[in-house]
Protein backbone atom coordinates (compact mmCIF):
# COMPACT_ATOMS: atom_id res chain seq x y z
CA UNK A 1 35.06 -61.51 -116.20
CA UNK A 2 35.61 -58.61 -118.72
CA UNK A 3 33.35 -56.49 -116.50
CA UNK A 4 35.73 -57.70 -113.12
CA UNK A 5 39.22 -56.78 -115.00
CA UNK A 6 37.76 -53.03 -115.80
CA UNK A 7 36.90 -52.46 -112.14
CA UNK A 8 40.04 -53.34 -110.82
CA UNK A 9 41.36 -50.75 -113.57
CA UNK A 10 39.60 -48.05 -112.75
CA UNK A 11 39.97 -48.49 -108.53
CA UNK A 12 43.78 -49.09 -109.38
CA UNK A 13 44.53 -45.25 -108.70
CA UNK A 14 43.29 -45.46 -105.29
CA UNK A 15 44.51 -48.97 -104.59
CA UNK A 16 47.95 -47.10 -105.14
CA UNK A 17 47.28 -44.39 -103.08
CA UNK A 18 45.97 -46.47 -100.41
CA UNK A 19 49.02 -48.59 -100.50
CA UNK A 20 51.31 -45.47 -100.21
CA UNK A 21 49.22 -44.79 -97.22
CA UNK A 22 50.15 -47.99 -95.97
CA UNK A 23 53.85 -48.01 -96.86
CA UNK A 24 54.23 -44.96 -94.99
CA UNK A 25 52.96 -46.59 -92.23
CA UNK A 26 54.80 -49.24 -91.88
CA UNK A 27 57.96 -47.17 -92.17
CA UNK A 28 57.12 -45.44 -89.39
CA UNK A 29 56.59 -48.40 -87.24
CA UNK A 30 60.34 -49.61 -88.55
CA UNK A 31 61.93 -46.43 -87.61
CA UNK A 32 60.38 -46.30 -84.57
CA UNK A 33 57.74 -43.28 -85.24
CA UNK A 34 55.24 -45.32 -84.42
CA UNK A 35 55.48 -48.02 -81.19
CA UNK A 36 54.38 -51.47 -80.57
CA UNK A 37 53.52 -51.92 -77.20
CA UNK A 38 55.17 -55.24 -76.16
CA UNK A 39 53.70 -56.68 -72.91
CA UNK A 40 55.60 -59.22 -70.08
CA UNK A 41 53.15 -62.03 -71.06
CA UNK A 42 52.32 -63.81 -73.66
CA UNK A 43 50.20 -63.02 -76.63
CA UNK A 44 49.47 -64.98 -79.87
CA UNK A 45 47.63 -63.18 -82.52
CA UNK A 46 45.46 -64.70 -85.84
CA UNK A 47 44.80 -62.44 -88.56
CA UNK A 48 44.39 -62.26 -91.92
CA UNK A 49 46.14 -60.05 -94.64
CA UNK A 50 42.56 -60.00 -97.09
CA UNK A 51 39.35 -58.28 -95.88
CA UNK A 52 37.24 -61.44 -93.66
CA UNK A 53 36.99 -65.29 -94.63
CA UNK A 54 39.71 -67.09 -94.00
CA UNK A 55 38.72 -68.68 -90.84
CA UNK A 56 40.44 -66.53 -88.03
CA UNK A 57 37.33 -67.77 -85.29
CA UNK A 58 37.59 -71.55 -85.69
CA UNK A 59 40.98 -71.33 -85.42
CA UNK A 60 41.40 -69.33 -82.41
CA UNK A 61 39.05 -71.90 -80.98
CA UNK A 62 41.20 -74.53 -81.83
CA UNK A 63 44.04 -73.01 -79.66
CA UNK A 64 41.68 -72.47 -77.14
CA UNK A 65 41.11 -76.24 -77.28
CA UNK A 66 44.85 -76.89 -76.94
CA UNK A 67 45.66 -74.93 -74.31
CA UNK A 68 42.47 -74.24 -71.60
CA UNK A 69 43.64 -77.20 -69.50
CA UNK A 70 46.98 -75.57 -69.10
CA UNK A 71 47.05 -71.96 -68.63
CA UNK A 72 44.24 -69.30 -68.22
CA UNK A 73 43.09 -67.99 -71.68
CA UNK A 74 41.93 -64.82 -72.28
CA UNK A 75 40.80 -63.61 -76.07
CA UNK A 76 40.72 -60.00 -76.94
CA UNK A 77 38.92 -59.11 -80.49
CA UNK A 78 37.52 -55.57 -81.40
CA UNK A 79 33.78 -56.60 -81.41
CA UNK A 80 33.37 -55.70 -84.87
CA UNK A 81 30.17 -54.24 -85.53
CA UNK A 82 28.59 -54.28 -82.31
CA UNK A 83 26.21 -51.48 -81.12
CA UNK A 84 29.00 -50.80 -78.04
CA UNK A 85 32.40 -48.50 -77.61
CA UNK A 86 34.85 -49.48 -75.00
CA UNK A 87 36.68 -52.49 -72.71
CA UNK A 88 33.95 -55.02 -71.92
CA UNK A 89 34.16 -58.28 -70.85
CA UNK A 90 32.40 -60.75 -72.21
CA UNK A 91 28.98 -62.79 -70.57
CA UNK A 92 27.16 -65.66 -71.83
CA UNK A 93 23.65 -63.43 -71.43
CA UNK A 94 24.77 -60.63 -73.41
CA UNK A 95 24.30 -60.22 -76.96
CA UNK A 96 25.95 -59.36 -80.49
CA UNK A 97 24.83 -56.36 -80.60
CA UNK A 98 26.65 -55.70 -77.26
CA UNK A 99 29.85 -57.50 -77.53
CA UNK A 100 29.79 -58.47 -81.22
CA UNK A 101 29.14 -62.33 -82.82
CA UNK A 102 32.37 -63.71 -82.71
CA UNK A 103 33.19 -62.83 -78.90
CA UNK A 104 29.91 -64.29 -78.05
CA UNK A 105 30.56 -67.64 -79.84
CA UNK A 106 33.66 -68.17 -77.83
CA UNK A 107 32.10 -67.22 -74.50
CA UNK A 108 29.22 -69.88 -74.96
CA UNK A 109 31.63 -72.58 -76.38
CA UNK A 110 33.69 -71.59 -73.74
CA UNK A 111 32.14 -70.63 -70.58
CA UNK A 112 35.75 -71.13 -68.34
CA UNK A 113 37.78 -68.66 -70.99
CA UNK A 114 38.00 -65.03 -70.05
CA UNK A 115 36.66 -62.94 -73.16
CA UNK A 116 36.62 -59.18 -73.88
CA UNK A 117 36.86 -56.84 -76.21
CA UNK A 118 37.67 -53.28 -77.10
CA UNK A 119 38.57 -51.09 -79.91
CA UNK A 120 42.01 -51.12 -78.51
CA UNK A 121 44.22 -53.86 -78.03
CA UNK A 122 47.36 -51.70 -76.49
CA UNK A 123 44.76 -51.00 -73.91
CA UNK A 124 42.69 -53.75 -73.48
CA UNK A 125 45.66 -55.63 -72.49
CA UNK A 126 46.50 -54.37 -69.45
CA UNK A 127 42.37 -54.21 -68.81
CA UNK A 128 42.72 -57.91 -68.52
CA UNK A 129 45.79 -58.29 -66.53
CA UNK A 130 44.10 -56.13 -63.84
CA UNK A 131 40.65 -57.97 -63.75
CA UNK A 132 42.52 -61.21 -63.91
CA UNK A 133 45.90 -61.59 -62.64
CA UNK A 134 46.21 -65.05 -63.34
CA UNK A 135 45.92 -64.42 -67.00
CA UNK A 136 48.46 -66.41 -68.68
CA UNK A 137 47.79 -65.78 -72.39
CA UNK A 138 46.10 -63.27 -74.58
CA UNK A 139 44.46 -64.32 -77.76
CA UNK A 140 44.43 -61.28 -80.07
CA UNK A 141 41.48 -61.94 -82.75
CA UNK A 142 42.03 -60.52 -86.53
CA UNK A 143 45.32 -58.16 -85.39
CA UNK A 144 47.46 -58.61 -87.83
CA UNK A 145 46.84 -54.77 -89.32
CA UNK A 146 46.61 -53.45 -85.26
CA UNK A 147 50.49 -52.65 -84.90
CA UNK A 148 49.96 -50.92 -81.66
CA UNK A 149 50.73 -54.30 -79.99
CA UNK A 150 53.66 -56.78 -80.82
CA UNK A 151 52.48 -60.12 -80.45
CA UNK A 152 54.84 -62.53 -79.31
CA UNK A 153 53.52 -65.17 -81.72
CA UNK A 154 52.27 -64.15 -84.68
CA UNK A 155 49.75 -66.52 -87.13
CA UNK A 156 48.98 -65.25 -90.46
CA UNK A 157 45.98 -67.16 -92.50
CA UNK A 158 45.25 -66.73 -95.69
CA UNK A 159 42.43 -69.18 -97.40
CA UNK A 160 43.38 -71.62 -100.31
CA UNK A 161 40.95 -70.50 -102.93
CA UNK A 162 41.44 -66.68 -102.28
CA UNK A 163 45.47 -66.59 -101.12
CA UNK A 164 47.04 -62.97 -100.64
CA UNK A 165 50.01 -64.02 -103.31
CA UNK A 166 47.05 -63.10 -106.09
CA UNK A 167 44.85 -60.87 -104.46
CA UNK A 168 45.60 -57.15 -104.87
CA UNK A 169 44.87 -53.60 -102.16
CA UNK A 170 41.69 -52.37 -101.98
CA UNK A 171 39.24 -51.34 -103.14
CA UNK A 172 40.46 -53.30 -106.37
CA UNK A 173 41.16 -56.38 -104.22
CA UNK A 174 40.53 -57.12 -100.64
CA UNK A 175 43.73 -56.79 -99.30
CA UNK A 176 44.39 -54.78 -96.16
CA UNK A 177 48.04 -54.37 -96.37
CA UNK A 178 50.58 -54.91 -99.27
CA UNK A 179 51.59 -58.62 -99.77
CA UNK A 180 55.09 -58.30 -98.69
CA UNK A 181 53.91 -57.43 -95.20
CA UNK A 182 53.20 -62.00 -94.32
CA UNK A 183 56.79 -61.23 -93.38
CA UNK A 184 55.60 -60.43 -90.06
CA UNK A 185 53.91 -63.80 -89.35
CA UNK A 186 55.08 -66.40 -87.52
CA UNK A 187 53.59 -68.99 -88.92
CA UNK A 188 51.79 -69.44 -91.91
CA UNK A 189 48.26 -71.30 -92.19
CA UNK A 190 46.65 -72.07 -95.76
CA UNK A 191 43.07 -72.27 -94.55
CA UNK A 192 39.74 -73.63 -95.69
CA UNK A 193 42.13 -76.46 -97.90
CA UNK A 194 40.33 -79.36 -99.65
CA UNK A 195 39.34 -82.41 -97.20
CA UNK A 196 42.09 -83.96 -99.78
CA UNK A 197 44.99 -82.30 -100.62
CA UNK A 198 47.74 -83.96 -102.52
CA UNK A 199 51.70 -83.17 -102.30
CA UNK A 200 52.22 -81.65 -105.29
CA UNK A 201 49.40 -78.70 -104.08
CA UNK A 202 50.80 -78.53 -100.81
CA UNK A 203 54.59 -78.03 -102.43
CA UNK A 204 52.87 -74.77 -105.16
CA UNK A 205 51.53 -73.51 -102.54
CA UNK A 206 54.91 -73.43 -101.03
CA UNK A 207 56.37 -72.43 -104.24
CA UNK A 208 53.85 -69.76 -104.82
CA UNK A 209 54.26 -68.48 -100.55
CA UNK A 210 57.82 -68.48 -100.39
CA UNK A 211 58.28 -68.44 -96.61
CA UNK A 212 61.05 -66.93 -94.99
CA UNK A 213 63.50 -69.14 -92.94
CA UNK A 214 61.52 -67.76 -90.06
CA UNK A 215 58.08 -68.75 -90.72
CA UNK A 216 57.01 -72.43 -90.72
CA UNK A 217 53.53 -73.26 -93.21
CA UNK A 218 50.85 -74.83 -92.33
CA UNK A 219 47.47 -76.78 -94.51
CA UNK A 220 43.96 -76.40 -92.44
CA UNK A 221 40.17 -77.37 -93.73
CA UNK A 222 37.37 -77.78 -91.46
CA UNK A 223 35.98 -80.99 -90.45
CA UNK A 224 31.73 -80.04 -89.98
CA UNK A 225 30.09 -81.74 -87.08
CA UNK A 226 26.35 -82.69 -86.62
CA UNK A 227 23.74 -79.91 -86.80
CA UNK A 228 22.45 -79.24 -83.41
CA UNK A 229 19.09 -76.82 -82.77
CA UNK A 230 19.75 -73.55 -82.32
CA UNK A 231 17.97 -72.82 -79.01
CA UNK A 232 18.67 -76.36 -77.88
CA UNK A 233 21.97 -78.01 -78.66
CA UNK A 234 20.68 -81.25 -77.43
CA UNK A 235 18.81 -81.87 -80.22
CA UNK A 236 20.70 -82.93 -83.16
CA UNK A 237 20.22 -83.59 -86.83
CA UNK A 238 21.22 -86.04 -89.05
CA UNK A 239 22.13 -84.99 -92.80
CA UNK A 240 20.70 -86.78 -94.86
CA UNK A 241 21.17 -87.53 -99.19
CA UNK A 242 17.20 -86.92 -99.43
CA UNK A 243 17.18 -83.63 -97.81
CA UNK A 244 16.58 -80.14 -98.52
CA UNK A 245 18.38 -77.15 -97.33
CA UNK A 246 17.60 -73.29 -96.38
CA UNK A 247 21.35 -71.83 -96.10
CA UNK A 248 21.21 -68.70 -94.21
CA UNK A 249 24.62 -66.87 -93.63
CA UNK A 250 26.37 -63.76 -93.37
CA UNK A 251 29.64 -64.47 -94.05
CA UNK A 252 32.76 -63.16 -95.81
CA UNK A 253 32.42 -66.14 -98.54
CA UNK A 254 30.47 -69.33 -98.65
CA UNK A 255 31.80 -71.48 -101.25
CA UNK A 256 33.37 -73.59 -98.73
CA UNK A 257 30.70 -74.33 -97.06
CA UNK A 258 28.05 -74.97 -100.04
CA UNK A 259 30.63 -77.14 -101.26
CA UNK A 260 30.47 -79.64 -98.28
CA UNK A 261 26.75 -79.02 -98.23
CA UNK A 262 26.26 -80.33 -101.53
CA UNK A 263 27.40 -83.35 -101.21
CA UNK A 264 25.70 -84.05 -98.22
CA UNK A 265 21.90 -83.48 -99.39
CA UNK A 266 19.83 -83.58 -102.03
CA UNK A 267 19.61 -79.69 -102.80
CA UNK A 268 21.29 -76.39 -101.20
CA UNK A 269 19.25 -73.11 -101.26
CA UNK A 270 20.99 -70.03 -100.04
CA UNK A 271 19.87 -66.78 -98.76
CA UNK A 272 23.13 -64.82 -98.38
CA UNK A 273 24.18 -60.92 -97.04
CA UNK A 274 27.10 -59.12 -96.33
CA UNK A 275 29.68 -60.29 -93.57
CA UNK A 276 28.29 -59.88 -89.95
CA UNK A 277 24.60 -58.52 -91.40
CA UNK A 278 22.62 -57.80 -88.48
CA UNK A 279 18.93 -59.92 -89.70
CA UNK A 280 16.43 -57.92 -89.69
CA UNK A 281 12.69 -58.60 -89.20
CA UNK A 282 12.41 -58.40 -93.21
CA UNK A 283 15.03 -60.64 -93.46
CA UNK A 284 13.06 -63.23 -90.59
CA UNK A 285 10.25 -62.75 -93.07
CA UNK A 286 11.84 -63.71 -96.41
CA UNK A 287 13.77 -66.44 -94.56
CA UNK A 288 10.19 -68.35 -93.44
CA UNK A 289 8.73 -67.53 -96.93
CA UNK A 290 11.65 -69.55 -98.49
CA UNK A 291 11.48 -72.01 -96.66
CA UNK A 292 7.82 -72.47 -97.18
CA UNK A 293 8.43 -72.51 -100.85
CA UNK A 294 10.51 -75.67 -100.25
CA UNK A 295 8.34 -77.96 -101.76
CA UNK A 296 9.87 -81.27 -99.96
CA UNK A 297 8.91 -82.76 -96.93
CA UNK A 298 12.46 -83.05 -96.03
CA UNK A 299 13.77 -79.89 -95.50
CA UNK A 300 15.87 -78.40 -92.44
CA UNK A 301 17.23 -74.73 -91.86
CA UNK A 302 21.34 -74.50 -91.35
CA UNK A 303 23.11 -71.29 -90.53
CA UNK A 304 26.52 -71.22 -89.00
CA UNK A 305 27.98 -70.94 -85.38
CA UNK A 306 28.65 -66.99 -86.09
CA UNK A 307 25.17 -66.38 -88.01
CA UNK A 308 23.71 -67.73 -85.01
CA UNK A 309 24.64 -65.40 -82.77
CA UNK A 310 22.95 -62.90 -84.46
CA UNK A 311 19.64 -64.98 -85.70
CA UNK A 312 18.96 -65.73 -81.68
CA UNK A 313 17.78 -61.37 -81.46
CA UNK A 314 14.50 -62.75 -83.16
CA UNK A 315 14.39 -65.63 -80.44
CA UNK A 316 10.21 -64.97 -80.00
CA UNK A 317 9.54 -65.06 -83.89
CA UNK A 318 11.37 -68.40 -84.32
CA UNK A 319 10.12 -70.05 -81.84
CA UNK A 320 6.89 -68.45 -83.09
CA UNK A 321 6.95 -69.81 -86.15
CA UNK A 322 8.48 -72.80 -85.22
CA UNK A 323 10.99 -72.65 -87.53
CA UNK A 324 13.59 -75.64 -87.85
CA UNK A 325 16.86 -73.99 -87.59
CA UNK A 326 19.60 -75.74 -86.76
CA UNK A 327 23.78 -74.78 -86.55
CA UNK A 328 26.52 -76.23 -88.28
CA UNK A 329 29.63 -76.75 -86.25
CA UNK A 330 33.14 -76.35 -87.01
CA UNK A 331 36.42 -77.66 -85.98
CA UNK A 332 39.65 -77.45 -87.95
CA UNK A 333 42.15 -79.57 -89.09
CA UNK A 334 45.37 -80.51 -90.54
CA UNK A 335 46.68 -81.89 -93.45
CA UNK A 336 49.58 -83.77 -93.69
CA UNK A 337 49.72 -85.05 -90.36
CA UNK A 338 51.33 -81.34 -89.10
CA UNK A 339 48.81 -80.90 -86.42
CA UNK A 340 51.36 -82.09 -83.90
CA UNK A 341 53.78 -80.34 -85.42
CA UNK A 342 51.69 -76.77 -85.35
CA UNK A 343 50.45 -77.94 -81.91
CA UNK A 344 54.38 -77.93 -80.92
CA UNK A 345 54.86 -74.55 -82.40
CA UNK A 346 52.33 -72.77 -80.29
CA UNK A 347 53.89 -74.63 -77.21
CA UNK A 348 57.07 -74.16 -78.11
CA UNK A 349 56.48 -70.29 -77.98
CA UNK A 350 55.05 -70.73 -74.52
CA UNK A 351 57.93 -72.50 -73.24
CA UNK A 352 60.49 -70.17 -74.20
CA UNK A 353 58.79 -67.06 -73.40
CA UNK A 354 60.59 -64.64 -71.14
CA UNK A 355 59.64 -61.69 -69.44
């Protein structure tokens, strides 16, 4: 803890001049230095304030959800950390290394949904709109920092055991911007909340948030479905209190998920590396190793929907080794009833759009 304090000391110089960085930024987009592109159709953008975790993918497939069976979707995320530059849109044969994890989950969960991606949103909207016409909607994925576009809607989440309110700039902290800039949002979303949450948390967090008159708040946590093979969802698995499990994830933070884990099974093993890791053949290796150490005769592989998309580029050594990986599904939820009333939101903004 000691040891965590003195970092944060010592980076604090260039926290501050990274902030003063960003100030200046953002007072050139308010004096009108800088432009947002606004476009004459609608576009609804999730981001994050921190630096990765607090659940910007399941929730943009929850609007997806909402809305596919009323207007033509189309998402638009930056690819992040695929092996690619430029527009592309988005196929169910490519992979991450072409088009990046996330865009690839939401093309195979949703085959119907137009999905790109480019380094640039103020151009990759208009990309869309002349491929598809009949694009109603633009889901912008983690854009809260990428002023070159104004979103109509804006959603800001930020997760309930890491909230921006005390998390500081980087490098000391993970935050991308200062905390005063959640002005911006729209709407608020405390993510990755307990399955329970009482009133009195829901009312600090409030408290703590402070929204503006603007902004309406919101309390998500995930509800985890049935594991399902990774090369075959029709095959599913059954948690069960006896088992053992062989985590493997690359994700921003896993606490969440361990957490639910553990109270499902007997034990929770994890091998873990850096957001969006890219597995390599080492890592294949180390992963069957472990999982031959597992001295149970229960025992089952899980990985997540976005680790997935990565682990299926050693397709021929799984199946090789016959390996019993399955993925964990997602779907969010919220507390306090207020899923109508975020559902309404989102519609809301649809309704009263105008060129």
């Amino acid at each position: 803890m000691i040891q965590n304090y003195l970092v944060k000391i010592l980076l604090a110089p260039f926290s501050l001049l990274y902030g003063v960085i960003m100030s200046l930024r953002d007072f050139f987009y308010r004096k009108g230095l800088l432009k947002s592109v606004e476009f004459n159709l609608p576009v609804i953008s999730v981001g994050n304030l921190s630096v990765g975790g607090a659940g910007k993918t399941p929730h943009i497939e929850y609007l997806i959800l909402l809305l596919r069976d009323y207007i033509n979707i189309a998402t638009l995320s930056r690819g992040y950390k695929r092996k690619s530059r430029g527009y592309i849109e988005v196929q169910q044969k490519m992979t991450a290394e072409q088009v990046g994890d996330e865009p690839l989950q939401f093309k195979r969960k949703f085959p119907d949904i137009m999905v790109t991606v480019s380094e640039s949103r103020s151009f990759g909207i208009p990309q869309i709109v002349s491929d598809r016409p009949e694009t109603q909607l633009v889901l912008l994925d983690d854009a809260f920092q990428h002023r070159s576009v104004k979103p109509g809607l804006n959603i800001l989440l930020t997760e309930y055991s890491h909230p921006f309110t005390r998390d500081y700039l980087l490098p000391s902290g993970r935050l991308r911007e200062w905390r005063s800039a959640y002005e911006r949002a729209d709407i608020i979303v405390v993510s990755k909340c307990p399955q329970r949450m009482g009133e009195a948390e829901r009312q600090a967090f409030i408290d703590e948030i402070k929204p503006f008159p603007h902004q309406q708040l919101f309390f998500s946590y995930y509800r985890y479905h049935q594991p399902y093979y990774i090369f075959d969802g029709r095959y599913r698995a059954n948690l069960q209190p006896d088992w053992d499990v062989l985590l493997i994830s690359a994700i921003a933070r896993t606490e969440y998920l361990t957490d639910h884990l553990t109270e499902q099974v007997n034990t929770v093993r994890a091998l873990e590396f850096e957001d969006h890791h890219y597995f390599t053949k080492s890592d294949m290796a180390d992963l069957k190793r472990a999982f031959n150490e597992l001295k149970s005769e229960k025992k089952i592989i899980l990985t997540t929907e976005k680790d997935a998309m990565r682990m299926e580029l050693h397709r021929k050594f799984l199946f090789e080794e016959r390996l019993p990986i399955f993925v964990l599904p997602v779907q969010v939820q919220f507390h306090f009833g207020e899923a109508a009333a975020f559902n309404e939101a989102v519609k809301n903004f649809l309704l009263k759009f105008k060129v």
